[in-house]
PDB file of N, CA and C in Angstrom:
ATOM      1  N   UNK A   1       7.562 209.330 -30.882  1.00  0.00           N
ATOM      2  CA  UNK A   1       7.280 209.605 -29.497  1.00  0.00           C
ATOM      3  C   UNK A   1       8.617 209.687 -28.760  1.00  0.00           C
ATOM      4  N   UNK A   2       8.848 210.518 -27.622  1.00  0.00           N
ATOM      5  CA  UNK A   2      10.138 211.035 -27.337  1.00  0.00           C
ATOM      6  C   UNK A   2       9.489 211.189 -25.539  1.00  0.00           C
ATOM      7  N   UNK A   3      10.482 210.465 -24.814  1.00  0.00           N
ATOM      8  CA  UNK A   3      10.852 210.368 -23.996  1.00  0.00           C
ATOM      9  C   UNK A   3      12.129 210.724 -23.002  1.00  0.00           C
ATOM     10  N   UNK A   4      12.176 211.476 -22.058  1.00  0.00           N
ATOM     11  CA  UNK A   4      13.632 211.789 -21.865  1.00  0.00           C
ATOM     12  C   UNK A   4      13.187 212.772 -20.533  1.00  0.00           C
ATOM     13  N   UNK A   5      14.165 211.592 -19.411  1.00  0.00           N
ATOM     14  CA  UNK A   5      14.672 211.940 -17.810  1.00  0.00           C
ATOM     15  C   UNK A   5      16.039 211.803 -17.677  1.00  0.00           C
ATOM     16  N   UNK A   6      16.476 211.719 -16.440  1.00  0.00           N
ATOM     17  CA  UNK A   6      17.775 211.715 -16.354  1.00  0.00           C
ATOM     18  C   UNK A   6      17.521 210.547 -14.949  1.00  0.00           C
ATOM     19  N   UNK A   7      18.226 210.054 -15.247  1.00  0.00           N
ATOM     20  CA  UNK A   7      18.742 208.729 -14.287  1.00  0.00           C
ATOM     21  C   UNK A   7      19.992 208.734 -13.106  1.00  0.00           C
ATOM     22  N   UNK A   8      19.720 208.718 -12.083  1.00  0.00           N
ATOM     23  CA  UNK A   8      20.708 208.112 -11.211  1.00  0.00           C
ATOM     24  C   UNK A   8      21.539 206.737 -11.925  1.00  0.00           C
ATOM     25  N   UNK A   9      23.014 206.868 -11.792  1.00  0.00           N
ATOM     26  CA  UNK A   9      24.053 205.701 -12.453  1.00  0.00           C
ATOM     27  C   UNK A   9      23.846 204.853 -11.077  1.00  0.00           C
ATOM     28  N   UNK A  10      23.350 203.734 -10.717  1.00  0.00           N
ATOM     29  CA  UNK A  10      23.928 203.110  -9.261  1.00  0.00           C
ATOM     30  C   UNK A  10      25.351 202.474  -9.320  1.00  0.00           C
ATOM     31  N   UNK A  11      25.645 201.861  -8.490  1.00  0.00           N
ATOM     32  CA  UNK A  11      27.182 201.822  -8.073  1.00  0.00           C
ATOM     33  C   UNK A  11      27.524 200.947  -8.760  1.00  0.00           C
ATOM     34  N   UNK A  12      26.820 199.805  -8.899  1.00  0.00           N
ATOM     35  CA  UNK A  12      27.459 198.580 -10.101  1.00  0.00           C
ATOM     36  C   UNK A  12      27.135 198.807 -11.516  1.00  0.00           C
ATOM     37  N   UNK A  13      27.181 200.729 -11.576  1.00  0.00           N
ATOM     38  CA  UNK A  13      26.932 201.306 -13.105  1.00  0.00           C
ATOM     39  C   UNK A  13      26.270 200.795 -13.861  1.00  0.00           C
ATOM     40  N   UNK A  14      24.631 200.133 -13.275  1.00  0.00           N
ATOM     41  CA  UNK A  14      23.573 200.485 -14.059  1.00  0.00           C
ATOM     42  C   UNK A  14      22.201 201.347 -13.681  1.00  0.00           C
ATOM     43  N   UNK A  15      21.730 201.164 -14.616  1.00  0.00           N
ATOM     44  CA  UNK A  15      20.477 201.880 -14.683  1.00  0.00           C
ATOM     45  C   UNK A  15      19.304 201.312 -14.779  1.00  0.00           C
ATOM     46  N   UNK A  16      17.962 201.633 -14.315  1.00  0.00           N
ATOM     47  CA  UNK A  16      16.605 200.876 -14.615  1.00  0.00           C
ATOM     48  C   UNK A  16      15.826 201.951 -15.105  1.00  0.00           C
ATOM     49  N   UNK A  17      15.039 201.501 -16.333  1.00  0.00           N
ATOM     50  CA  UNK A  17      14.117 202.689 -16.503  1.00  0.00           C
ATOM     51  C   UNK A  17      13.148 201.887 -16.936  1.00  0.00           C
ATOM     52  N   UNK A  18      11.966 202.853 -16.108  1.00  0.00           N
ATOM     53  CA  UNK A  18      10.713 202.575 -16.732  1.00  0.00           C
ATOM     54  C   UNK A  18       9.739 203.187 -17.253  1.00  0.00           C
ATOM     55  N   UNK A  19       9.561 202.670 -18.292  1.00  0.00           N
ATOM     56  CA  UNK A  19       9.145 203.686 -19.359  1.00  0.00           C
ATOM     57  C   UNK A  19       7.627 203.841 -19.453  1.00  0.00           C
ATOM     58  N   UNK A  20       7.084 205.091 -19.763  1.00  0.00           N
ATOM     59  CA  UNK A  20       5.923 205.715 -19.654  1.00  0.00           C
ATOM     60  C   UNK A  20       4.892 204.439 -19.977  1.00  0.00           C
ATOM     61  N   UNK A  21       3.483 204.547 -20.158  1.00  0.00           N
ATOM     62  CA  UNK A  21       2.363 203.812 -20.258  1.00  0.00           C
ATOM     63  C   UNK A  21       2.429 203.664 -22.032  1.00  0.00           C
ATOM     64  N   UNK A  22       2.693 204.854 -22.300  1.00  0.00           N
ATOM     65  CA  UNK A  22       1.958 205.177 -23.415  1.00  0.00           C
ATOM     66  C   UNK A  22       3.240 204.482 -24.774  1.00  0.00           C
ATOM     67  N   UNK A  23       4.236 203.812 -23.902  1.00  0.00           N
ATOM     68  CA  UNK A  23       5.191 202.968 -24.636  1.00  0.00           C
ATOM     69  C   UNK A  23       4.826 201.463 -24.406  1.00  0.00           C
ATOM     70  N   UNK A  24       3.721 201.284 -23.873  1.00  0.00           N
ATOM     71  CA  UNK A  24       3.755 199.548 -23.654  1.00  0.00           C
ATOM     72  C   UNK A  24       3.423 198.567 -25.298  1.00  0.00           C
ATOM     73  N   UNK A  25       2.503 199.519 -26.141  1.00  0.00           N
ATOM     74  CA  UNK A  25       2.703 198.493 -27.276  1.00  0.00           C
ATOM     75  C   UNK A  25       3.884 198.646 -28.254  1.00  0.00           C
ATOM     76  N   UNK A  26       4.838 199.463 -27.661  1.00  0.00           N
ATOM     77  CA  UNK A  26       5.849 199.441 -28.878  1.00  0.00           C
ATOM     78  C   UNK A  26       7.277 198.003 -28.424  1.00  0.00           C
ATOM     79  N   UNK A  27       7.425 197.778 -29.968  1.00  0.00           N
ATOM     80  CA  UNK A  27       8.375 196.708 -29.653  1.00  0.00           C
ATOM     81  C   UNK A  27      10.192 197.089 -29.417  1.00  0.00           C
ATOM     82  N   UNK A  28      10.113 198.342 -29.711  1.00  0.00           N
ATOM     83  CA  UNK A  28      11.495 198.457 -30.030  1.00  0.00           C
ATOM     84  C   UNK A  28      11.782 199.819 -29.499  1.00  0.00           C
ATOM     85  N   UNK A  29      12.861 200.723 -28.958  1.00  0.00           N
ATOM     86  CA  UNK A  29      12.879 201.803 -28.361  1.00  0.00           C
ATOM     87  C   UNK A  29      14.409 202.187 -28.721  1.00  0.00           C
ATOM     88  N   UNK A  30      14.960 203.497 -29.071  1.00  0.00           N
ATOM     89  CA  UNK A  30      16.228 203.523 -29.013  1.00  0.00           C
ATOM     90  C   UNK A  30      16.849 203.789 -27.718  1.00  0.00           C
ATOM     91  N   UNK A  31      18.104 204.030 -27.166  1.00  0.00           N
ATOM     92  CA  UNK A  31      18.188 204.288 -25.774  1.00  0.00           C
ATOM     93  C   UNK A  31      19.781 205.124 -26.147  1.00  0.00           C
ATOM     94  N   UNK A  32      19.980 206.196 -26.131  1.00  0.00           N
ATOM     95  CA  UNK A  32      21.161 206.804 -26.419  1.00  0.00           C
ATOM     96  C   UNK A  32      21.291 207.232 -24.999  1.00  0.00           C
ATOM     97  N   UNK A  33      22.287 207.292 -24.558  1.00  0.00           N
ATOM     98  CA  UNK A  33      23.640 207.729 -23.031  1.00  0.00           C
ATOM     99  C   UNK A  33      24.242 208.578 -23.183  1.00  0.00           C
ATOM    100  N   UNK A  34      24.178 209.722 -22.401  1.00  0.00           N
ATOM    101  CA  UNK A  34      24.534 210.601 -22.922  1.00  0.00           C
ATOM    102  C   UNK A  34      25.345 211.354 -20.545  1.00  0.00           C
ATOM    103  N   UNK A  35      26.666 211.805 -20.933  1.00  0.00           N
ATOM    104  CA  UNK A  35      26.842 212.036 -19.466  1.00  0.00           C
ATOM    105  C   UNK A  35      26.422 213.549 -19.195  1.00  0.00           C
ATOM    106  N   UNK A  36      25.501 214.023 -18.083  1.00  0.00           N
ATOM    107  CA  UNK A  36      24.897 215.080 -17.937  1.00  0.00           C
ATOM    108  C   UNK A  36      25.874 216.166 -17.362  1.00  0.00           C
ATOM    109  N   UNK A  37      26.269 216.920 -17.115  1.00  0.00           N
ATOM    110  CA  UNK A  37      26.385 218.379 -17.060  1.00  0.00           C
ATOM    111  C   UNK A  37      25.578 218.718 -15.636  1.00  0.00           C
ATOM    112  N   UNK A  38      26.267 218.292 -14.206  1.00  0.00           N
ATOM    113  CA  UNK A  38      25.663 218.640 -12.892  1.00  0.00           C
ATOM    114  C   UNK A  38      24.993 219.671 -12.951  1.00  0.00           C
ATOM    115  N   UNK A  39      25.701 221.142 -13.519  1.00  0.00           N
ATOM    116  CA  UNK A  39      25.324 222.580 -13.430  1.00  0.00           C
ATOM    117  C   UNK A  39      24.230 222.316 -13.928  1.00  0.00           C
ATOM    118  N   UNK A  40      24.270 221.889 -15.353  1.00  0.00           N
ATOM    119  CA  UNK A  40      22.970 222.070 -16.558  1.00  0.00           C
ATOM    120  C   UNK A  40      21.670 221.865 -15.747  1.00  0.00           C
ATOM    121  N   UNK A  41      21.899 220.548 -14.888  1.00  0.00           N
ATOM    122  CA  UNK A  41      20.895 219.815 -14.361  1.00  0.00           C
ATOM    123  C   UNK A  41      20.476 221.272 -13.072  1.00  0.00           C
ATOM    124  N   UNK A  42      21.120 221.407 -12.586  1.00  0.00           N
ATOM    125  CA  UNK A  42      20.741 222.521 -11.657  1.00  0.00           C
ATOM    126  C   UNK A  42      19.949 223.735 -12.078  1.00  0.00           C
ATOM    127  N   UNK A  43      20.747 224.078 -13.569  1.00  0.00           N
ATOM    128  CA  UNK A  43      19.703 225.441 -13.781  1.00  0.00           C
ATOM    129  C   UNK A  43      18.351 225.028 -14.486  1.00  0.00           C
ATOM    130  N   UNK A  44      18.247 223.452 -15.372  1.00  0.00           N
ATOM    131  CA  UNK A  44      16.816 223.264 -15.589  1.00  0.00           C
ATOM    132  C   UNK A  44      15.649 222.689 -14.211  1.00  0.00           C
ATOM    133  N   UNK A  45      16.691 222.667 -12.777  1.00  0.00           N
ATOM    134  CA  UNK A  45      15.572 222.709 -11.614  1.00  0.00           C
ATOM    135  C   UNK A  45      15.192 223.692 -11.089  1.00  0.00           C
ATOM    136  N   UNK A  46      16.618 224.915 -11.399  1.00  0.00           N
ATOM    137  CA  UNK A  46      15.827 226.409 -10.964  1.00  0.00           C
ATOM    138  C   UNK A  46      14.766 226.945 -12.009  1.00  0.00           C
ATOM    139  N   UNK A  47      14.761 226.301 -13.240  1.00  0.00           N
ATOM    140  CA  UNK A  47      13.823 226.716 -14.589  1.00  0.00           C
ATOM    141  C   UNK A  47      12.386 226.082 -13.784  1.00  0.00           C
ATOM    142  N   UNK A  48      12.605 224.821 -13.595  1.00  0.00           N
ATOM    143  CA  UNK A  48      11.063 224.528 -13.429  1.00  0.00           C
ATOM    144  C   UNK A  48      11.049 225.098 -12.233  1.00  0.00           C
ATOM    145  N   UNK A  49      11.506 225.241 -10.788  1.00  0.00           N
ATOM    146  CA  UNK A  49      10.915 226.246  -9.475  1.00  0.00           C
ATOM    147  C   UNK A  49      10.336 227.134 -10.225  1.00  0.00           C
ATOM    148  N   UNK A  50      11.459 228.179 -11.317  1.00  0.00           N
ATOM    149  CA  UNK A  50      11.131 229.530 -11.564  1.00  0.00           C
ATOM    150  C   UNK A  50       9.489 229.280 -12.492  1.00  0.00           C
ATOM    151  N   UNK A  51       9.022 228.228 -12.902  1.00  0.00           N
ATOM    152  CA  UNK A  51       7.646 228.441 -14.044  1.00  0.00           C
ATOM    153  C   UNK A  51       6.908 228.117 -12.915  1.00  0.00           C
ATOM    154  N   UNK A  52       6.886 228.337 -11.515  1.00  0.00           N
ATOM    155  CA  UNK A  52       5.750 227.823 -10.542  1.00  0.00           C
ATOM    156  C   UNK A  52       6.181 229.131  -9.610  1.00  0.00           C
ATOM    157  N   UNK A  53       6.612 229.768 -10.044  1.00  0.00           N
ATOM    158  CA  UNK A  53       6.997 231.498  -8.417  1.00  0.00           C
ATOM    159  C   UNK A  53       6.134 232.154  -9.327  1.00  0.00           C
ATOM    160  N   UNK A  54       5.163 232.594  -8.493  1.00  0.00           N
ATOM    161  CA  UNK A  54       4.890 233.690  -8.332  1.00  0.00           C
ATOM    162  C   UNK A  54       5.055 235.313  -8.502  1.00  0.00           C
ATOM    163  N   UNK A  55       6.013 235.459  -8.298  1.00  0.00           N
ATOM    164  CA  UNK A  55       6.554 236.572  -8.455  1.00  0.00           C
ATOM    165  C   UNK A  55       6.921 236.903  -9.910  1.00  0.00           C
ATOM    166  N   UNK A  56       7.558 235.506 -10.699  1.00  0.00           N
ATOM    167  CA  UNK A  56       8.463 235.283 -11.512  1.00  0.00           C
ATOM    168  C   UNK A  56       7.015 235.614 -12.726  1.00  0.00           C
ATOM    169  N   UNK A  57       5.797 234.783 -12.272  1.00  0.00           N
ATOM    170  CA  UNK A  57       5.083 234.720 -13.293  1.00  0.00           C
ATOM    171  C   UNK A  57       4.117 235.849 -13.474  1.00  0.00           C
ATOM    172  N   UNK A  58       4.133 236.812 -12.614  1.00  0.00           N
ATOM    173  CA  UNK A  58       3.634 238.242 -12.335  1.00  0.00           C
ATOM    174  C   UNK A  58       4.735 239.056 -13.359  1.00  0.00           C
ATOM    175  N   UNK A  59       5.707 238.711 -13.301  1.00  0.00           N
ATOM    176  CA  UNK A  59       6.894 239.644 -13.824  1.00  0.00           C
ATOM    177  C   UNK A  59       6.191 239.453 -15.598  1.00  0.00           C
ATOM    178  N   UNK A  60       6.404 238.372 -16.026  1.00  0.00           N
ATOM    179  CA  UNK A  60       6.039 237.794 -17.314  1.00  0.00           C
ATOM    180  C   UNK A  60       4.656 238.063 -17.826  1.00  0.00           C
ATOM    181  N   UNK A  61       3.840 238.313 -16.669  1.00  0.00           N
ATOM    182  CA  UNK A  61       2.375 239.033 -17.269  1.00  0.00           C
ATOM    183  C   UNK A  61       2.308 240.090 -17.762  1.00  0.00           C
ATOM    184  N   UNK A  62       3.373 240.872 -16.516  1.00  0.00           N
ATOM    185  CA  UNK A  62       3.608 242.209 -16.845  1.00  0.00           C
ATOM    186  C   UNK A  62       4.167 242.668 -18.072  1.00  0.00           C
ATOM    187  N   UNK A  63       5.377 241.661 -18.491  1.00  0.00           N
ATOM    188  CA  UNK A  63       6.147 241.852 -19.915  1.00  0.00           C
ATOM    189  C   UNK A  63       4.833 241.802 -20.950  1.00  0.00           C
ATOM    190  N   UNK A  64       4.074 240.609 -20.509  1.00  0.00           N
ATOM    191  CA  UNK A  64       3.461 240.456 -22.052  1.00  0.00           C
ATOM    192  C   UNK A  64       2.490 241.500 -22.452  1.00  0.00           C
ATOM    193  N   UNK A  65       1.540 241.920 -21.109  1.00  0.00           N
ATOM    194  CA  UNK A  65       0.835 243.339 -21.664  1.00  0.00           C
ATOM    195  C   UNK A  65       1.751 244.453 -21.413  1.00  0.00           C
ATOM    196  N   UNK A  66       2.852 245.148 -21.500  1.00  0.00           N
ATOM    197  CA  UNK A  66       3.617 246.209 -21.910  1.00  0.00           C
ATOM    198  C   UNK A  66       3.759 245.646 -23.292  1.00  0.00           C
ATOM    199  N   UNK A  67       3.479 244.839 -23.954  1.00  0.00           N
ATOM    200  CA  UNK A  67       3.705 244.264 -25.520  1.00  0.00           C
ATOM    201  C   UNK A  67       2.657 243.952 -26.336  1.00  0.00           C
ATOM    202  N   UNK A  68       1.847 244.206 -25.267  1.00  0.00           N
ATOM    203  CA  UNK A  68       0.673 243.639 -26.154  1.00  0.00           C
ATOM    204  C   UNK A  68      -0.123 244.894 -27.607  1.00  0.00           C
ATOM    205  N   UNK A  69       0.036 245.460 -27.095  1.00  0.00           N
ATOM    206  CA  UNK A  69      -0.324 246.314 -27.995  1.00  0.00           C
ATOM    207  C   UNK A  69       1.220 247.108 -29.241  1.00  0.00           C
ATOM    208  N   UNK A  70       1.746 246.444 -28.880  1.00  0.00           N
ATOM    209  CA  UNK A  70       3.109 247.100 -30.032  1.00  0.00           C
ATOM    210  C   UNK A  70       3.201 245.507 -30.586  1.00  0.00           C
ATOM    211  N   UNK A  71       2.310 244.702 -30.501  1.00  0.00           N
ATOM    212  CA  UNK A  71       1.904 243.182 -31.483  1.00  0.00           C
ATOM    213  C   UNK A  71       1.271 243.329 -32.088  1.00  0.00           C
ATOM    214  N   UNK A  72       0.117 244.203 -31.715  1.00  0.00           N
ATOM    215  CA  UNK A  72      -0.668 244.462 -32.974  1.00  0.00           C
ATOM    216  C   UNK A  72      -0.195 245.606 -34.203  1.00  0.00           C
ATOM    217  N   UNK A  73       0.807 246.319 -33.890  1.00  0.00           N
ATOM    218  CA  UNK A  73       0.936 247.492 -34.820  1.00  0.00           C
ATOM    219  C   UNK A  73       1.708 247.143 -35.913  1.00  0.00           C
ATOM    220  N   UNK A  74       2.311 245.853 -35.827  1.00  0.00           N
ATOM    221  CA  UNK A  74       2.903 245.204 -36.680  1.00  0.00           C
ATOM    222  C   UNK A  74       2.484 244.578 -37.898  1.00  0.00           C
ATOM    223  N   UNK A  75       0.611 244.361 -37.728  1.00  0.00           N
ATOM    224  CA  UNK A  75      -0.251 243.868 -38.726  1.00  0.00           C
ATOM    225  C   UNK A  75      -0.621 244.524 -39.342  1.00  0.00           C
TER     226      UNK A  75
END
């Protein structure tokens, strides 16, 4: 089972996490630290805006039936 957010560091450089429900009977958890990449973090918040626009997900309908039928010619 795999878990994974990104945390605010607070000022006396720690962290609190609390971990999902579906971790309460486990006894043991690994916890690897890893320092994030500001940008990175920015383009996976324009990723999730972009899987909720509208526009974005009209575009992607459109891709998939211009394809839909050159999927089947392949069988």
């Amino acid at each position: 089972m795999t878990f994974e957010k990104t945390y605010e560091v607070k000022k006396d450089n720690r962290i609190i996490i609390k971990l999902p429900e579906r971790f309460k009977s486990k006894k043991q958890v690994k916890v690897i630290i890893e320092d994030v990449d500001d940008s990175r973090q920015e383009k996976i918040k324009l990723l999730r805006k972009a899987s909720k626009d509208p526009l974005f997900l009209s575009d992607i309908n459109e891709i998939n039936s211009d394809f839909a039928d050159s999927d089947y010619e392949l069988l």
